[in-house]
N, C-alpha and C. Protein backbone atom coordinates (compact mmCIF):
# COMPACT_ATOMS: atom_id res chain seq x y z
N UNK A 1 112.67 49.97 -28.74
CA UNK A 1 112.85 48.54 -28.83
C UNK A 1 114.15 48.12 -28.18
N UNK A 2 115.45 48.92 -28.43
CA UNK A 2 116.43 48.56 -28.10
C UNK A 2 116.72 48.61 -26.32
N UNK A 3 116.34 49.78 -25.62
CA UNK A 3 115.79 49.95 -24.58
C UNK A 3 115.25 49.02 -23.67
N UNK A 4 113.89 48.13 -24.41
CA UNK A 4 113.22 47.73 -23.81
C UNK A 4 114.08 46.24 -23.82
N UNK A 5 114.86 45.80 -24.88
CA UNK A 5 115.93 44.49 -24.66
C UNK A 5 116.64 45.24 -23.44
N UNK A 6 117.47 46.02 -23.19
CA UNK A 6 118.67 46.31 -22.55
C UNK A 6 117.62 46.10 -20.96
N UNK A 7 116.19 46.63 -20.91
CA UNK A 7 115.68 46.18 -19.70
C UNK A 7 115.81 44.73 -19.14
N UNK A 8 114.94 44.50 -19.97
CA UNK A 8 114.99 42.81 -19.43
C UNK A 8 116.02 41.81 -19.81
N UNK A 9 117.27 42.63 -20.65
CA UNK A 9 118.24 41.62 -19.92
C UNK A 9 118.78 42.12 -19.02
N UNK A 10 118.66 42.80 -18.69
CA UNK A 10 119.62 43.31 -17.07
C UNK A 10 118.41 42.86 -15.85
N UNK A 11 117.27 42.55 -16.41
CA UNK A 11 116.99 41.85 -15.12
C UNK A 11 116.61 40.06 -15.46
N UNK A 12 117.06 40.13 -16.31
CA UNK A 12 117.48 38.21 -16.22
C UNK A 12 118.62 38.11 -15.76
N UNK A 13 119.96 39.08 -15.99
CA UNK A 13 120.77 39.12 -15.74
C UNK A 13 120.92 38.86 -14.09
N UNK A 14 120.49 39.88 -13.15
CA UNK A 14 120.20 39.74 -11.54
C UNK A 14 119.59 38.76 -11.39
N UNK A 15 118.54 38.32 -11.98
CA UNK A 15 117.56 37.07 -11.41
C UNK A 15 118.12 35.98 -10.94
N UNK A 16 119.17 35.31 -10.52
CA UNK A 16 119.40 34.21 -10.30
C UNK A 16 119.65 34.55 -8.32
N UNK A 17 120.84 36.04 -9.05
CA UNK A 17 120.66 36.61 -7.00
C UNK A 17 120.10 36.79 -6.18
N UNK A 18 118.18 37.00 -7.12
CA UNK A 18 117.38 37.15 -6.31
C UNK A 18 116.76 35.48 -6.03
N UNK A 19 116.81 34.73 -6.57
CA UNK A 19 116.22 33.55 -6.58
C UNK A 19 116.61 32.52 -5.23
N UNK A 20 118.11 32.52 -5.69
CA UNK A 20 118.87 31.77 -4.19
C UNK A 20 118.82 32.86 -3.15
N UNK A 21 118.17 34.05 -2.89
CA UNK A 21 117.87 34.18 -1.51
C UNK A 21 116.40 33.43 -0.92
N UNK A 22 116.20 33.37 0.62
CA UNK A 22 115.14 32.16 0.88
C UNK A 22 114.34 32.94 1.43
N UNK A 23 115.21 34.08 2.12
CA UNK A 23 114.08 35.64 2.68
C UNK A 23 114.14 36.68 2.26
N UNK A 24 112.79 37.58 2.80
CA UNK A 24 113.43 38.79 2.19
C UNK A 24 114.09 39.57 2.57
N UNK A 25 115.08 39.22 3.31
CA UNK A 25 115.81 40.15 3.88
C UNK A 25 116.64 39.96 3.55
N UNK A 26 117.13 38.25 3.18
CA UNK A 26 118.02 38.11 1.86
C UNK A 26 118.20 38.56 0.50
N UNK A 27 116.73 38.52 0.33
CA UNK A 27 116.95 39.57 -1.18
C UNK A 27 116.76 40.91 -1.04
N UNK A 28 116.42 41.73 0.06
CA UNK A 28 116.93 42.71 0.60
C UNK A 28 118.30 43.38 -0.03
N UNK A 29 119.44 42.39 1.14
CA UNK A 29 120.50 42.24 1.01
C UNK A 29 121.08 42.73 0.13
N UNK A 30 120.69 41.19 -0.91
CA UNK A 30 121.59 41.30 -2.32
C UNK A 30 121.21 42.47 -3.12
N UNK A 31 119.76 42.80 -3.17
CA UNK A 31 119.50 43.94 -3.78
C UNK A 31 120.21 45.31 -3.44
N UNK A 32 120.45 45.39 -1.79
CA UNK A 32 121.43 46.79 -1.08
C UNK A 32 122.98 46.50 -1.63
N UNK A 33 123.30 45.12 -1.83
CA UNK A 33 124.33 44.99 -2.11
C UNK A 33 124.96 45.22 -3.28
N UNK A 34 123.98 44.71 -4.47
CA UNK A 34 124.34 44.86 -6.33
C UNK A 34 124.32 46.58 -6.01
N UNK A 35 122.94 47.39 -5.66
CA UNK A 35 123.16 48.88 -5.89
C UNK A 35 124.38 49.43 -5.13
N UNK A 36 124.79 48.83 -3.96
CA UNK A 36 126.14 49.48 -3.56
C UNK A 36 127.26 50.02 -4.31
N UNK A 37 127.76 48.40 -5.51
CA UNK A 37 128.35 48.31 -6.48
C UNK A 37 128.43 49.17 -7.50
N UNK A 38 126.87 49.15 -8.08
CA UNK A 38 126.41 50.48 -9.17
C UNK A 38 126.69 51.63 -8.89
N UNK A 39 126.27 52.06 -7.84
CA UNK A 39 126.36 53.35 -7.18
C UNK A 39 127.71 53.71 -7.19
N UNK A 40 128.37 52.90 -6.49
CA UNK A 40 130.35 52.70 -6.89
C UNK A 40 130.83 52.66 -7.84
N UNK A 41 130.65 52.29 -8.26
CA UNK A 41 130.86 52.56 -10.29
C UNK A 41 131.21 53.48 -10.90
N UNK A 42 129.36 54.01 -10.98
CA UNK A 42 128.81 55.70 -11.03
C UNK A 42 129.54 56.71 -10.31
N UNK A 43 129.25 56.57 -9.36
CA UNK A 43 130.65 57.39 -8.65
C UNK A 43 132.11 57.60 -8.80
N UNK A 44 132.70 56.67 -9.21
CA UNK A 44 133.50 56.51 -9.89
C UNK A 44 133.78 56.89 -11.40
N UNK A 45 132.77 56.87 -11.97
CA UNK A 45 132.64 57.48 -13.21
C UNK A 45 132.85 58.61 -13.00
N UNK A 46 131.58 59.00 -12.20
CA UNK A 46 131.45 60.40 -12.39
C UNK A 46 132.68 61.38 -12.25
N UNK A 47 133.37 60.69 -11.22
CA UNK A 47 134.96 61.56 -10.99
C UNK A 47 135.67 61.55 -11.59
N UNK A 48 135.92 60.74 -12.67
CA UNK A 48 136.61 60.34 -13.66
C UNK A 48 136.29 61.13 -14.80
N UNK A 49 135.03 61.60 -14.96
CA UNK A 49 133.98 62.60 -15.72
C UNK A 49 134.89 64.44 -15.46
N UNK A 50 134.41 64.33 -14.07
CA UNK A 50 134.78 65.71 -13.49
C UNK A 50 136.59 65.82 -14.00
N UNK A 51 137.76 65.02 -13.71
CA UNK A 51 138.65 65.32 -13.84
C UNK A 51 139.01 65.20 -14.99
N UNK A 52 138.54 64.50 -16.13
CA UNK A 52 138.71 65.07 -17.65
C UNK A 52 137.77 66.40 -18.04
N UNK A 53 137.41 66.79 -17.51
CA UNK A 53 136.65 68.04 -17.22
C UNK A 53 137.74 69.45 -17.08
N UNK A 54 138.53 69.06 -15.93
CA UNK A 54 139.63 69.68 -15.38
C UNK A 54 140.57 70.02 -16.18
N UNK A 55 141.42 68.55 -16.96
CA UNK A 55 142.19 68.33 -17.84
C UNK A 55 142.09 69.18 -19.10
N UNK A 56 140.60 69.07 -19.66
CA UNK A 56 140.37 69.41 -20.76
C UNK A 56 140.56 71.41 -20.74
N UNK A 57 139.64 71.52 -19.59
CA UNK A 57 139.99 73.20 -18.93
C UNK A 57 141.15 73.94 -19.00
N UNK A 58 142.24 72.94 -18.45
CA UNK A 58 143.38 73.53 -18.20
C UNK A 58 144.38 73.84 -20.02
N UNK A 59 143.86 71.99 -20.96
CA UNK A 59 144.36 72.31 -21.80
C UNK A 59 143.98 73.87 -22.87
N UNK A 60 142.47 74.20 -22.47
CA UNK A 60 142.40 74.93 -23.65
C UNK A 60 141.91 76.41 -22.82
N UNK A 61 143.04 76.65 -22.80
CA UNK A 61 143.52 77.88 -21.38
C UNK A 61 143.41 79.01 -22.67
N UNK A 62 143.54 79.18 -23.82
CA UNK A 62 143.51 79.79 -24.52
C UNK A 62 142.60 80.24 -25.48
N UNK A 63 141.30 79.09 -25.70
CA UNK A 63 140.35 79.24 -26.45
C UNK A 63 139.16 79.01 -25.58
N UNK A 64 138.64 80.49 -25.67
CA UNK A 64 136.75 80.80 -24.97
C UNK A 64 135.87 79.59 -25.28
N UNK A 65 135.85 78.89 -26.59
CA UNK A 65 134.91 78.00 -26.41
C UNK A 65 135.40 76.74 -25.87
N UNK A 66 136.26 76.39 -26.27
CA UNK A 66 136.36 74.83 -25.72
C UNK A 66 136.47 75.05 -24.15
N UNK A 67 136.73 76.32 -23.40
CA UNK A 67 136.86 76.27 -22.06
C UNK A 67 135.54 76.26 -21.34
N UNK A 68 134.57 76.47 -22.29
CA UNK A 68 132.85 76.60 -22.29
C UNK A 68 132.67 75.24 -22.29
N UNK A 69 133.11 74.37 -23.04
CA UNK A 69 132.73 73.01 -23.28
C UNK A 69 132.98 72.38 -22.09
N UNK A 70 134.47 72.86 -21.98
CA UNK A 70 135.37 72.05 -20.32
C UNK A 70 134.65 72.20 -19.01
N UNK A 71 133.82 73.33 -19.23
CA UNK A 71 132.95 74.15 -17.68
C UNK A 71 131.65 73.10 -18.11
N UNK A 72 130.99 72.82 -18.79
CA UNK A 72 130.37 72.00 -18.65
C UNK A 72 130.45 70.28 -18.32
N UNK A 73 131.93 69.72 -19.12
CA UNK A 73 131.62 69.06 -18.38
C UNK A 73 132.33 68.68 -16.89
N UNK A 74 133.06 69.85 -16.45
CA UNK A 74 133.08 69.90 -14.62
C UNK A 74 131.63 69.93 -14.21
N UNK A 75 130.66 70.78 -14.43
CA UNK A 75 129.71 70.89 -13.97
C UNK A 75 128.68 69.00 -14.14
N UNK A 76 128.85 68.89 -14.87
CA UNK A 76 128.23 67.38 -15.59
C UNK A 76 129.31 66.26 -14.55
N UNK A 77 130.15 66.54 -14.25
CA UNK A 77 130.89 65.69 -12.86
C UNK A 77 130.28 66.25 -11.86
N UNK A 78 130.44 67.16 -11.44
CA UNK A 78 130.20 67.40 -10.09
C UNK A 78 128.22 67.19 -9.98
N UNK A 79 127.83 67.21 -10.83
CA UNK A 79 126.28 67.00 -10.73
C UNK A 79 126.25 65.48 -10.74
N UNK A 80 127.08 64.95 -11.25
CA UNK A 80 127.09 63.00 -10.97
C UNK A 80 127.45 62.68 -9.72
N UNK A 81 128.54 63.50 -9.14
CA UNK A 81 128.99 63.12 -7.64
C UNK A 81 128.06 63.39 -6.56
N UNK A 82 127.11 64.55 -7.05
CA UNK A 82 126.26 64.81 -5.79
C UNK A 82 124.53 63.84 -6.45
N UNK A 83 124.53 63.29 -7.11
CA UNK A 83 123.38 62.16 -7.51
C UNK A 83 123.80 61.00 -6.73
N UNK A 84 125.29 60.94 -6.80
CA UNK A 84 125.50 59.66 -6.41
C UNK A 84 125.77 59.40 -5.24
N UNK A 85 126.07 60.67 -4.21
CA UNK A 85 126.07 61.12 -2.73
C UNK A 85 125.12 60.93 -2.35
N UNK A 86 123.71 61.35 -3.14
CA UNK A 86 122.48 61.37 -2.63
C UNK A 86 121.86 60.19 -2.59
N UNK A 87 122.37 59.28 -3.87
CA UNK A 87 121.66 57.92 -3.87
C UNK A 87 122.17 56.89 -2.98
N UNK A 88 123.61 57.23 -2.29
CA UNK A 88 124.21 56.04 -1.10
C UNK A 88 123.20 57.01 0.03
N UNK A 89 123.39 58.17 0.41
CA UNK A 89 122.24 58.57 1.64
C UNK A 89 120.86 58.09 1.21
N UNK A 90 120.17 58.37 0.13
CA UNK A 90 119.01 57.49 0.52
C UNK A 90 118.95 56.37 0.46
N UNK A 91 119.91 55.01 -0.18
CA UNK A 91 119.94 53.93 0.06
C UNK A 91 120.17 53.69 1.80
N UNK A 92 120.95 54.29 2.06
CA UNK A 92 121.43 54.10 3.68
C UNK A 92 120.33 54.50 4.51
N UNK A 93 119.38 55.36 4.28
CA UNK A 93 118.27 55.11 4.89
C UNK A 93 117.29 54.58 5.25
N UNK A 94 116.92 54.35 3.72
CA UNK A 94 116.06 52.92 3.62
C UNK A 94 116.97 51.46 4.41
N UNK A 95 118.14 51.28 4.47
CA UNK A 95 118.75 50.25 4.96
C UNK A 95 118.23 50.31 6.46
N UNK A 96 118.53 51.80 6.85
CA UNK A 96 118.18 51.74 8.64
C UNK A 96 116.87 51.53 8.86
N UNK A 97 115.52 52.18 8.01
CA UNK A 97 114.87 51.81 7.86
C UNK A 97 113.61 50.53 7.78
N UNK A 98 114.38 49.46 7.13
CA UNK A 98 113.62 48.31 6.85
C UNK A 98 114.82 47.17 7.67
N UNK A 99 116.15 48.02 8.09
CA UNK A 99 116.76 47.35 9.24
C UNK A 99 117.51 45.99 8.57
N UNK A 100 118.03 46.44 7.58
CA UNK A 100 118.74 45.13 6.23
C UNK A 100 120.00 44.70 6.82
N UNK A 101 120.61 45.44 7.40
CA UNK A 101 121.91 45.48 7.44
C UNK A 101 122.46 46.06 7.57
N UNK A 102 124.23 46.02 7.84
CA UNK A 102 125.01 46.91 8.36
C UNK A 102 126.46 47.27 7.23
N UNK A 103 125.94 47.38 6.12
CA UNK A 103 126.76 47.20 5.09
C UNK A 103 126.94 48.74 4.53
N UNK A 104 128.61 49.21 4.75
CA UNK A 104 128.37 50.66 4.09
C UNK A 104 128.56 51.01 2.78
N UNK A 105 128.70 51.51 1.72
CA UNK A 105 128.91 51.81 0.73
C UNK A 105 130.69 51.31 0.54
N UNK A 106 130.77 50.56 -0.45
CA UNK A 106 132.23 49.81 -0.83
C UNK A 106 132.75 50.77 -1.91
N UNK A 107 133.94 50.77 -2.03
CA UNK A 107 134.61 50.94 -3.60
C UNK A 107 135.50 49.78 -4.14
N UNK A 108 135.88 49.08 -4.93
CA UNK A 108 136.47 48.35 -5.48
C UNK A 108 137.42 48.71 -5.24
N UNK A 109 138.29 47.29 -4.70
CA UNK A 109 139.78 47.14 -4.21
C UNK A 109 140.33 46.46 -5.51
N UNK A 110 141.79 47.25 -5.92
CA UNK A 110 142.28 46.57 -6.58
C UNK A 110 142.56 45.08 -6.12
N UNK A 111 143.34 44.58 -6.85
CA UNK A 111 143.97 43.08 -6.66
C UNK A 111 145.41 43.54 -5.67
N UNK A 112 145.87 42.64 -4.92
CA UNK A 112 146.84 42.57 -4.25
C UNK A 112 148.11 42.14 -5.26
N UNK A 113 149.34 42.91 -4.94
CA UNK A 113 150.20 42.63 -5.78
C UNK A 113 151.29 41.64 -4.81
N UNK A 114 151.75 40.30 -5.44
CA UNK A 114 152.78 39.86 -4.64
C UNK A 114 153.86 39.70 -5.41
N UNK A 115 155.14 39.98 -4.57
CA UNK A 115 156.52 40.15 -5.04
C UNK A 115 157.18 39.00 -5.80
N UNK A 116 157.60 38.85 -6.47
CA UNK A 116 158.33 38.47 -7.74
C UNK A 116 159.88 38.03 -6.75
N UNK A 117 160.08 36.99 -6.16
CA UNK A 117 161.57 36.51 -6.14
C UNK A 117 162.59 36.56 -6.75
N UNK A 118 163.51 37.21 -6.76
CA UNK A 118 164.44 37.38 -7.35
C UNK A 118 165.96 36.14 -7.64
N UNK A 119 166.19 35.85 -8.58
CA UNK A 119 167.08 34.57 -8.73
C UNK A 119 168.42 35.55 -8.09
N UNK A 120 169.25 34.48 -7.34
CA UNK A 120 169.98 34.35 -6.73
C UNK A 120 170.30 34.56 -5.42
């Protein structure tokens, strides 16, 4: 039940992006474009996954099991990074494919920082 809410609000949620496009190559687009994001995310996760993975490894340099725990989850990163390698190559195919666009896989830019004037 809970599942089946978390579905359909995540696609009421998109529905408006798909609506204001007028073609489909517009909603193409936006569709190559929201999964770019996801995919960036995920990817991002996932590395974030792998290097508390690392962390956790290094801390328990001394005890067999938790270094069992730590090897799994390196392995549980590095199996997210290559899902998520695989899912920008086959998105990027299908892009050349159906000929959408020229849009490559993004990562989120922080914010720009501007300098603070100093009195006097």
């Amino acid at each position: 039940m809970q599942l089946k809410f978390i579905r359909i609000f995540l696609a009421v949620l998109f529905l408006p992006l798909f609506a204001q496009a007028q073609t489909f190559g517009e909603i193409f687009s936006k569709m190559a474009s929201t999964a770019n994001l996801i995919v960036g995310a995920l990817f991002v996760i996932s590395t974030v996954v792998f290097f508390w993975g690392v962390v956790k490894f290094i801390a328990a340099s001394d005890n067999p099991q938790e270094r069992q725990k730590a090897k799994a989850i390196l392995w549980w990163g590095i199996i997210g990074m290559a899902v998520m390698a695989s899912a920008w190559g086959i998105a990027f195919i299908l892009k050349e494919y159906f000929q959408i666009g020229n849009q490559q896989p993004q990562f989120l830019t922080p914010p720009a920082l501007t300098p603070i004037p100093l009195p006097g």
